[in-house]
PDB file of N, CA and C in Angstrom:
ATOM      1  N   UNK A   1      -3.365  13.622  26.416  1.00  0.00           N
ATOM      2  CA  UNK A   1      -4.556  14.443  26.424  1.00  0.00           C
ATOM      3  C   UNK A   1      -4.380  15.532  27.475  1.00  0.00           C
ATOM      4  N   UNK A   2      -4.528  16.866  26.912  1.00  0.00           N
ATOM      5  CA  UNK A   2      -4.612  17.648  28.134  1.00  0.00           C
ATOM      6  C   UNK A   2      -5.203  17.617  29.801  1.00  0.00           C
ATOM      7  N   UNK A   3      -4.879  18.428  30.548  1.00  0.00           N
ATOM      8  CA  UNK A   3      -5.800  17.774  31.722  1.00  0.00           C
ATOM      9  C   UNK A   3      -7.154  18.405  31.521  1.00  0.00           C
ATOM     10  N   UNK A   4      -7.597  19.118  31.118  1.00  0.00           N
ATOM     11  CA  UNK A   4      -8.800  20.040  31.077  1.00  0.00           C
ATOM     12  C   UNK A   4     -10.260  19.656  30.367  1.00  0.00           C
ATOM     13  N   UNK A   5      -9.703  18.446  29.688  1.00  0.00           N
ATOM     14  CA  UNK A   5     -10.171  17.854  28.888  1.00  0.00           C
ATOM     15  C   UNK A   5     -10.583  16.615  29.151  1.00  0.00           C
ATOM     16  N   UNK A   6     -11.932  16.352  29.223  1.00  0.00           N
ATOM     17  CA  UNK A   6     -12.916  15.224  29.596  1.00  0.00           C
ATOM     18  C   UNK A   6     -12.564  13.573  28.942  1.00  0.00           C
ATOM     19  N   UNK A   7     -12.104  12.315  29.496  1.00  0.00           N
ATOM     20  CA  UNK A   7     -12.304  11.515  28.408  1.00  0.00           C
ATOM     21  C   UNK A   7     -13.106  10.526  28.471  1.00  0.00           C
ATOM     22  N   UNK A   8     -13.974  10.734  27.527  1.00  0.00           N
ATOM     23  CA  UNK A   8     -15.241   9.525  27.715  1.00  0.00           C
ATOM     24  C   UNK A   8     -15.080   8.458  26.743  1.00  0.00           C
ATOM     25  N   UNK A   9     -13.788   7.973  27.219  1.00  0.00           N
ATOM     26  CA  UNK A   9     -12.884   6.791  26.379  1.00  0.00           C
ATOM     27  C   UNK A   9     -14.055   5.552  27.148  1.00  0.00           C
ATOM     28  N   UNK A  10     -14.360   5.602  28.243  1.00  0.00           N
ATOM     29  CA  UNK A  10     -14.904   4.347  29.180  1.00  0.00           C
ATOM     30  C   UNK A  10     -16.655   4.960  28.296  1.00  0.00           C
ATOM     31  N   UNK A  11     -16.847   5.532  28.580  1.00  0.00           N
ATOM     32  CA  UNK A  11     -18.305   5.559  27.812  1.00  0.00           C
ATOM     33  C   UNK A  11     -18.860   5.397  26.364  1.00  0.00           C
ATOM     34  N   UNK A  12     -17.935   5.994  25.347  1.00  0.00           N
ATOM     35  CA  UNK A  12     -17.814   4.916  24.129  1.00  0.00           C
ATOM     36  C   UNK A  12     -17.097   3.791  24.112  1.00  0.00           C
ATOM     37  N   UNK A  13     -16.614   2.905  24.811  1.00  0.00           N
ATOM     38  CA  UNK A  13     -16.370   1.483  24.741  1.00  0.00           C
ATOM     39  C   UNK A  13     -17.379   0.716  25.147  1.00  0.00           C
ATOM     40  N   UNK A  14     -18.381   1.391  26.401  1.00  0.00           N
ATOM     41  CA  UNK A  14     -19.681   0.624  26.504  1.00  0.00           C
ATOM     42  C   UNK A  14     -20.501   0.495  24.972  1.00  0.00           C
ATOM     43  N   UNK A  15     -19.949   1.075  24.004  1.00  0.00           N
ATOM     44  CA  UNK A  15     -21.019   0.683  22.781  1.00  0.00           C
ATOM     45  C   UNK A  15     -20.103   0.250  21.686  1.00  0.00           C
ATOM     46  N   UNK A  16     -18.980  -0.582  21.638  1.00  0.00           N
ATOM     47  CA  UNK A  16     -18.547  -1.044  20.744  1.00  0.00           C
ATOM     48  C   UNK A  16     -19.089  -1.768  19.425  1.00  0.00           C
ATOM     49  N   UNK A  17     -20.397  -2.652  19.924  1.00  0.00           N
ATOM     50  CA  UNK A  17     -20.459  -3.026  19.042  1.00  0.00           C
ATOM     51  C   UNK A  17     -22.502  -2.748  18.417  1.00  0.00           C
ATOM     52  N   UNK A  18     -22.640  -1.366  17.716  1.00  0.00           N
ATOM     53  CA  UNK A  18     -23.541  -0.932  17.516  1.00  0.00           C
ATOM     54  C   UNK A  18     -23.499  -1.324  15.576  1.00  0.00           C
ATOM     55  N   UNK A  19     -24.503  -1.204  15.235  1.00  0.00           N
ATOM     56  CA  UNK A  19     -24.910  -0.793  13.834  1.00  0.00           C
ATOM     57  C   UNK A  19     -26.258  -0.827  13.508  1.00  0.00           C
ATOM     58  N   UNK A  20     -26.706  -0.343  12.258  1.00  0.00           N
ATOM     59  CA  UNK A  20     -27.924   0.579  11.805  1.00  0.00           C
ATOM     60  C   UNK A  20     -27.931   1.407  12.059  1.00  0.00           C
ATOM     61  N   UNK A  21     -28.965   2.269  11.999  1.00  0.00           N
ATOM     62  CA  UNK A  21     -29.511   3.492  11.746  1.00  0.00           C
ATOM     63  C   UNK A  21     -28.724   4.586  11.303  1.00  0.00           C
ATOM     64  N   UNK A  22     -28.256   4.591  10.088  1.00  0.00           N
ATOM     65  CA  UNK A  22     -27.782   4.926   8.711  1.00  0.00           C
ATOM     66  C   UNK A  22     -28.076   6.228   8.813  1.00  0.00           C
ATOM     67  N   UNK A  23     -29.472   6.095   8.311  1.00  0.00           N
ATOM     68  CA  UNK A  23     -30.352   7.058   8.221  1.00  0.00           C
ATOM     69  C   UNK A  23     -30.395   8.626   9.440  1.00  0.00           C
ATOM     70  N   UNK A  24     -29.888   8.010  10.741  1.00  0.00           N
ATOM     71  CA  UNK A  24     -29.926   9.240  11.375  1.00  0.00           C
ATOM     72  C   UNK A  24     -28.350   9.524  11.618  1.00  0.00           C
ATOM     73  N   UNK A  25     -27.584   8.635  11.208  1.00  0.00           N
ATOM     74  CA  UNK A  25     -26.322   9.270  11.258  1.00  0.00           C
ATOM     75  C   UNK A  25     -26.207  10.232  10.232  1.00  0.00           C
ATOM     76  N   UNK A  26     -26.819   9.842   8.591  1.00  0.00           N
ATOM     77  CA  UNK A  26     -26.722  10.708   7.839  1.00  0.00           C
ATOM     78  C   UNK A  26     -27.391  11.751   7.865  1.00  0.00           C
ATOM     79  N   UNK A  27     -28.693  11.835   8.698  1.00  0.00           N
ATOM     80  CA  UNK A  27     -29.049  13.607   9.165  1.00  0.00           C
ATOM     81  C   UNK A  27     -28.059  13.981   9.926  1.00  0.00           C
ATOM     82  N   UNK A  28     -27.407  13.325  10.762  1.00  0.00           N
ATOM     83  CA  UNK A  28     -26.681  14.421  11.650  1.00  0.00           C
ATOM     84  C   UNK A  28     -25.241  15.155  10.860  1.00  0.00           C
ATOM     85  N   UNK A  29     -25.040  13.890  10.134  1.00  0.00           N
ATOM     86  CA  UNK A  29     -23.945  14.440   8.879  1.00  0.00           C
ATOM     87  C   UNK A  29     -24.269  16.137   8.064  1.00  0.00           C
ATOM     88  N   UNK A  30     -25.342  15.465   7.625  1.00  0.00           N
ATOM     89  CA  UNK A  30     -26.146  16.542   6.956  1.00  0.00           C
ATOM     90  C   UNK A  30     -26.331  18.006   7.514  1.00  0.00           C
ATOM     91  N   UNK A  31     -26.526  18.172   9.156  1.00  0.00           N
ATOM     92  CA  UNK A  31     -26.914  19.062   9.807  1.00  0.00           C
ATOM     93  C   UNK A  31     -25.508  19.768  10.174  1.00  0.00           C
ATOM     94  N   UNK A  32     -24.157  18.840  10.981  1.00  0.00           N
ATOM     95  CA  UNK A  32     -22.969  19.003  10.812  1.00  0.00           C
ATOM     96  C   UNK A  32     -22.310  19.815   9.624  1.00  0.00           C
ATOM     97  N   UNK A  33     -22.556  19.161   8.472  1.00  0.00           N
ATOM     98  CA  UNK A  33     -21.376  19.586   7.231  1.00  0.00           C
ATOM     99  C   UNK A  33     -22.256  20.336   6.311  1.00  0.00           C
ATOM    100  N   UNK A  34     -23.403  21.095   6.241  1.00  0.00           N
ATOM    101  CA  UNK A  34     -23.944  21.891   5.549  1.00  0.00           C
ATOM    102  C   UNK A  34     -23.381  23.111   5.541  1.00  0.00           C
ATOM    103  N   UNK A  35     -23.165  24.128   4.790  1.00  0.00           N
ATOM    104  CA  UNK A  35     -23.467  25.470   4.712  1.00  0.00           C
ATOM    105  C   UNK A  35     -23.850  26.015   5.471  1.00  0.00           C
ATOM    106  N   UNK A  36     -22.190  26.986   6.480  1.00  0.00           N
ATOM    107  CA  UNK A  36     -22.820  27.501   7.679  1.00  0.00           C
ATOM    108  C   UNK A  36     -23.056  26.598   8.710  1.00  0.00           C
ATOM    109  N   UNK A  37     -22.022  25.361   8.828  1.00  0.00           N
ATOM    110  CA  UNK A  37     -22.406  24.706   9.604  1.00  0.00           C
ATOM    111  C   UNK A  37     -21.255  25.198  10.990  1.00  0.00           C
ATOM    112  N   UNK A  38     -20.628  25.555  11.142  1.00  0.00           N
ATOM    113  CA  UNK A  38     -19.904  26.373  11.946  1.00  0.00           C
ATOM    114  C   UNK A  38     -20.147  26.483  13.145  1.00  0.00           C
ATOM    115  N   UNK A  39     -20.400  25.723  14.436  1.00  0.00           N
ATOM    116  CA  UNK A  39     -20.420  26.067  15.453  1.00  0.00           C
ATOM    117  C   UNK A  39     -22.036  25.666  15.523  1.00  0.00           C
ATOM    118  N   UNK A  40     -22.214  24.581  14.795  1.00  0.00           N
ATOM    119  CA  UNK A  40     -23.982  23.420  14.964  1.00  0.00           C
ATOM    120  C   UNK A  40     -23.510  22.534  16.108  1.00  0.00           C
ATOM    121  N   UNK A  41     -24.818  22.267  17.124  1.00  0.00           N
ATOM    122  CA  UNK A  41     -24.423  21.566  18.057  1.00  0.00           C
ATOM    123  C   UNK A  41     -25.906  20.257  17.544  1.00  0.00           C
ATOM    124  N   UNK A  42     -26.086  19.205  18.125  1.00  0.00           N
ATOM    125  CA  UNK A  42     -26.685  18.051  17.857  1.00  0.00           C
ATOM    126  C   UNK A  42     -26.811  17.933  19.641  1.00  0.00           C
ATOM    127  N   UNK A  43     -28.149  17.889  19.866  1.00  0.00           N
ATOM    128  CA  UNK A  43     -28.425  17.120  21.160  1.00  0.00           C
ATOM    129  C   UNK A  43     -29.658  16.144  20.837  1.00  0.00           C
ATOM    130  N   UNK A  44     -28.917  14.846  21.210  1.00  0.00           N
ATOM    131  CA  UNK A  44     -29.748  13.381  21.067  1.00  0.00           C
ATOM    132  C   UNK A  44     -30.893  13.504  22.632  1.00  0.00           C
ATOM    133  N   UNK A  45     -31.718  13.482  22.318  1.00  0.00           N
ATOM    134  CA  UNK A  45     -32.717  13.138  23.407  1.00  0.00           C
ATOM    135  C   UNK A  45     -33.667  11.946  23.472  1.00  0.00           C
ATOM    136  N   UNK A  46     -33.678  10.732  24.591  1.00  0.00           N
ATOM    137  CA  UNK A  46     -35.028  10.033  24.367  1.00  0.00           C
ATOM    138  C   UNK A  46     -34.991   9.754  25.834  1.00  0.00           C
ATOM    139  N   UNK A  47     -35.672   8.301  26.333  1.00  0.00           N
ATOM    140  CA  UNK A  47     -35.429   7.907  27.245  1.00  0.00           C
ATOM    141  C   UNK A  47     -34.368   6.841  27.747  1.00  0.00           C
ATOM    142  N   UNK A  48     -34.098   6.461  28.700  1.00  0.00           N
ATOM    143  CA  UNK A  48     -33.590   5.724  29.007  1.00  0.00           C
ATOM    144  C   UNK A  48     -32.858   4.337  28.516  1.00  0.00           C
ATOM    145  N   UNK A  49     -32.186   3.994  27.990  1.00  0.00           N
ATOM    146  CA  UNK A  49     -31.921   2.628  27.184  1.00  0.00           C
ATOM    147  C   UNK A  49     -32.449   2.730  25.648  1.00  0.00           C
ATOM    148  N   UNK A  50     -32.662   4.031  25.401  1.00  0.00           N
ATOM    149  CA  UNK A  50     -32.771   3.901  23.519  1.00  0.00           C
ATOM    150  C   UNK A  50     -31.811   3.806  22.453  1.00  0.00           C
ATOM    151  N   UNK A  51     -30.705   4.526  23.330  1.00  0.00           N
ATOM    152  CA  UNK A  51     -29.061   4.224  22.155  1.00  0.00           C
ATOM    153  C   UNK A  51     -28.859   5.178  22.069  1.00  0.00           C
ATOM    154  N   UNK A  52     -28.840   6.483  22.560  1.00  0.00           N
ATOM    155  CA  UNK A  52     -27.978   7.812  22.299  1.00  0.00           C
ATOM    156  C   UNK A  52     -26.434   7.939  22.738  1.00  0.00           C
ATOM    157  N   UNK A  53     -26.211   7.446  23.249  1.00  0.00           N
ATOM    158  CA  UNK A  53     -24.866   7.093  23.476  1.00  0.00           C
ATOM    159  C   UNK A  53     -23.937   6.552  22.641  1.00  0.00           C
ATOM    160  N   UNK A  54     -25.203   4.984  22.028  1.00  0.00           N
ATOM    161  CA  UNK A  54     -24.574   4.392  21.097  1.00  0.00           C
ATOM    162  C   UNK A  54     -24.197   4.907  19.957  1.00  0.00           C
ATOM    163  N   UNK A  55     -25.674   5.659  19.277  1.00  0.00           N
ATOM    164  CA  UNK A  55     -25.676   6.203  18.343  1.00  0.00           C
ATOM    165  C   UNK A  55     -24.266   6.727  17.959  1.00  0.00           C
ATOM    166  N   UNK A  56     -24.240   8.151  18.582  1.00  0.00           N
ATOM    167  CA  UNK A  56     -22.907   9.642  18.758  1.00  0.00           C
ATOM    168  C   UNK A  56     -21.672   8.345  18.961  1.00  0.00           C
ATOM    169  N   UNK A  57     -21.442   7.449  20.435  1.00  0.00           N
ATOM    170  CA  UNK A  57     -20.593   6.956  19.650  1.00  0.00           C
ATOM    171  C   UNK A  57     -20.023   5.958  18.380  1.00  0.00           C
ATOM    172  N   UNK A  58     -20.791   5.610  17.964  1.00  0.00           N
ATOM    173  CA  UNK A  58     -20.449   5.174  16.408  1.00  0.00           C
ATOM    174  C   UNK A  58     -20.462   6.015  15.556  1.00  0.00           C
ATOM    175  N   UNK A  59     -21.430   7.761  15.642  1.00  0.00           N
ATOM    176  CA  UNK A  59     -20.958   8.560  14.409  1.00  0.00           C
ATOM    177  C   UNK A  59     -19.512   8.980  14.464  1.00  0.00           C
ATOM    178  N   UNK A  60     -19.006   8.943  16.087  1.00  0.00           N
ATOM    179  CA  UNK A  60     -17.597   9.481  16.688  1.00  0.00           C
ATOM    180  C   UNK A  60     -17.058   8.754  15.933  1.00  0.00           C
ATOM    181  N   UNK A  61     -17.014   7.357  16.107  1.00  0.00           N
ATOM    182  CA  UNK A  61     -15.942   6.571  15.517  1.00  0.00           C
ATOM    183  C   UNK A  61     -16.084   6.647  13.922  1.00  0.00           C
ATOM    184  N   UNK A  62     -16.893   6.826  13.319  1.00  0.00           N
ATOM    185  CA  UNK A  62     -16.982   6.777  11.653  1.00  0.00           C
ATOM    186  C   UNK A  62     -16.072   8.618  11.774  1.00  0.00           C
ATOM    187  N   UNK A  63     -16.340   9.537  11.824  1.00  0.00           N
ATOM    188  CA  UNK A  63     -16.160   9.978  11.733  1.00  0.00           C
ATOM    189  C   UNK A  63     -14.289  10.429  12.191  1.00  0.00           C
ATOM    190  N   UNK A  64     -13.739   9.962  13.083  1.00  0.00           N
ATOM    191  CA  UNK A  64     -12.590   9.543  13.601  1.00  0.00           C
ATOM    192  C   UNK A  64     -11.937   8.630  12.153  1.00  0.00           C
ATOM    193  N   UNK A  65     -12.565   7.795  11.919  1.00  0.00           N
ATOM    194  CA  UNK A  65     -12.088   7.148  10.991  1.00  0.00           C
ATOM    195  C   UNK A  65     -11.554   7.539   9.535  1.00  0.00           C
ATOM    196  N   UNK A  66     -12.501   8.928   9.395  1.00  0.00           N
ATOM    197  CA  UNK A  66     -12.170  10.012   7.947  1.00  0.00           C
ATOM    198  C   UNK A  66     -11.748  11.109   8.108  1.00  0.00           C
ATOM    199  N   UNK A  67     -10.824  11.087   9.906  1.00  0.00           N
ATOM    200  CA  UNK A  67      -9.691  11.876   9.786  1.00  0.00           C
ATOM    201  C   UNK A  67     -10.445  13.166  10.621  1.00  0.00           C
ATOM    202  N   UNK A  68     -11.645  13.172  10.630  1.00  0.00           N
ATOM    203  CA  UNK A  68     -11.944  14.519  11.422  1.00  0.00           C
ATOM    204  C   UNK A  68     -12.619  14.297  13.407  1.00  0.00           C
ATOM    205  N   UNK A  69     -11.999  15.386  14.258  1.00  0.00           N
ATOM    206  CA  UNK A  69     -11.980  14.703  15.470  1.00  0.00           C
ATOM    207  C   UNK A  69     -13.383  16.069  15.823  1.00  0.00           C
ATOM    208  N   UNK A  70     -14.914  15.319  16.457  1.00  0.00           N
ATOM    209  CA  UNK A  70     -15.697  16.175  16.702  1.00  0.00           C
ATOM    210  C   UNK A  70     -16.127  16.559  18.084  1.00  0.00           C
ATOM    211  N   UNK A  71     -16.075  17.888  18.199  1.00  0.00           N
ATOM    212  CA  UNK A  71     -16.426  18.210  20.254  1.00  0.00           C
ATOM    213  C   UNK A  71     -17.208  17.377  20.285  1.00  0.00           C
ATOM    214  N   UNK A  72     -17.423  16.700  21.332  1.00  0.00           N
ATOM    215  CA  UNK A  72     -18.504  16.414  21.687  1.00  0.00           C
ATOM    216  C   UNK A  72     -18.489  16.213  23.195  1.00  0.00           C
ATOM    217  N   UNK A  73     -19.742  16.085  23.637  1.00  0.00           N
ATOM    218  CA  UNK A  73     -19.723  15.943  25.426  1.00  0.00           C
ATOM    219  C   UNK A  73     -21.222  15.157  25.768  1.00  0.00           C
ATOM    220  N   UNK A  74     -20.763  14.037  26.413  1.00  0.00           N
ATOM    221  CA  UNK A  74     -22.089  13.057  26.877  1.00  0.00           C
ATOM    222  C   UNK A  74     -22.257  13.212  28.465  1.00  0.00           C
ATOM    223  N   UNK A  75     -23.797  12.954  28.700  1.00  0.00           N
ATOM    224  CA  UNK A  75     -24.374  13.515  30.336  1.00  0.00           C
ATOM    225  C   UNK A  75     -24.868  12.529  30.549  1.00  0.00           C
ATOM    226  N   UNK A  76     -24.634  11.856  31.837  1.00  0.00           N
ATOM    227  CA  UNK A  76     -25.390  11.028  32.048  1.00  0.00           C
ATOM    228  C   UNK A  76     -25.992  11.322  33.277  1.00  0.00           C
ATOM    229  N   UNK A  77     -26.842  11.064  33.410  1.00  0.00           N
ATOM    230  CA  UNK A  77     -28.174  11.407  34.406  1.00  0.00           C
ATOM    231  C   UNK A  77     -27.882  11.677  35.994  1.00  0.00           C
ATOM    232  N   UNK A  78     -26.555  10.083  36.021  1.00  0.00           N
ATOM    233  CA  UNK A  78     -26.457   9.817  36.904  1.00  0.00           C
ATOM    234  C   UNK A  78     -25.216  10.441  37.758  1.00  0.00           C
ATOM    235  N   UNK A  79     -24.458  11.135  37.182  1.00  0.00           N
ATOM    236  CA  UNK A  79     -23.070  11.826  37.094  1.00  0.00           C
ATOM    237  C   UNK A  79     -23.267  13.328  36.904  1.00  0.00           C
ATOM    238  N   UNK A  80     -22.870  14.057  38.362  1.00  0.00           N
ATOM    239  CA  UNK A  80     -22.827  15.197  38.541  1.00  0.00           C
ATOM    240  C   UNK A  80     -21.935  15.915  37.995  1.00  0.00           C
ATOM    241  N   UNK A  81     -20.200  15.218  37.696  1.00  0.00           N
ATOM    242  CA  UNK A  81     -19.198  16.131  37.774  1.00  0.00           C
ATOM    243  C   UNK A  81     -18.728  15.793  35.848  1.00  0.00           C
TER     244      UNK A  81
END
């Protein structure tokens, strides 16, 4: 991996083992791979302990899985750098 380049290999392994919500992976699919989707960004917002992390990483990994690799970048509250 380049050096320039962030890896939040340790932050999707905290959610290995997620499933459901189908349904909002397939909006974000939807919002992603539409017409003109070119440079769409997705920001998950809730509070604290709801699964946004989890979520993105399990669409990461489905999506990893059918061959396509997506930017993405996770913040955590608590982490400045």
């Amino acid at each position: 991996m380049p050096a320039d380049l962030i890896d939040f290999g340790i932050e999707r392994s905290r959610h290995e083992h997620f499933f459901g919500r189908e349904d909002v992976h397939a909006a974000i699919d939807r919002h992603l791979d539409g017409v003109g989707a070119s440079g769409r960004w997705v920001l998950v917002t809730c509070g604290p302990g709801m699964g946004k992390s989890a979520l993105l990483s399990r669409w990461l990994d489905v999506q990893e899985q059918r061959g396509h690799r997506a930017p993405h970048h996770f913040l955590r509250r608590d982490v400045m750098d």
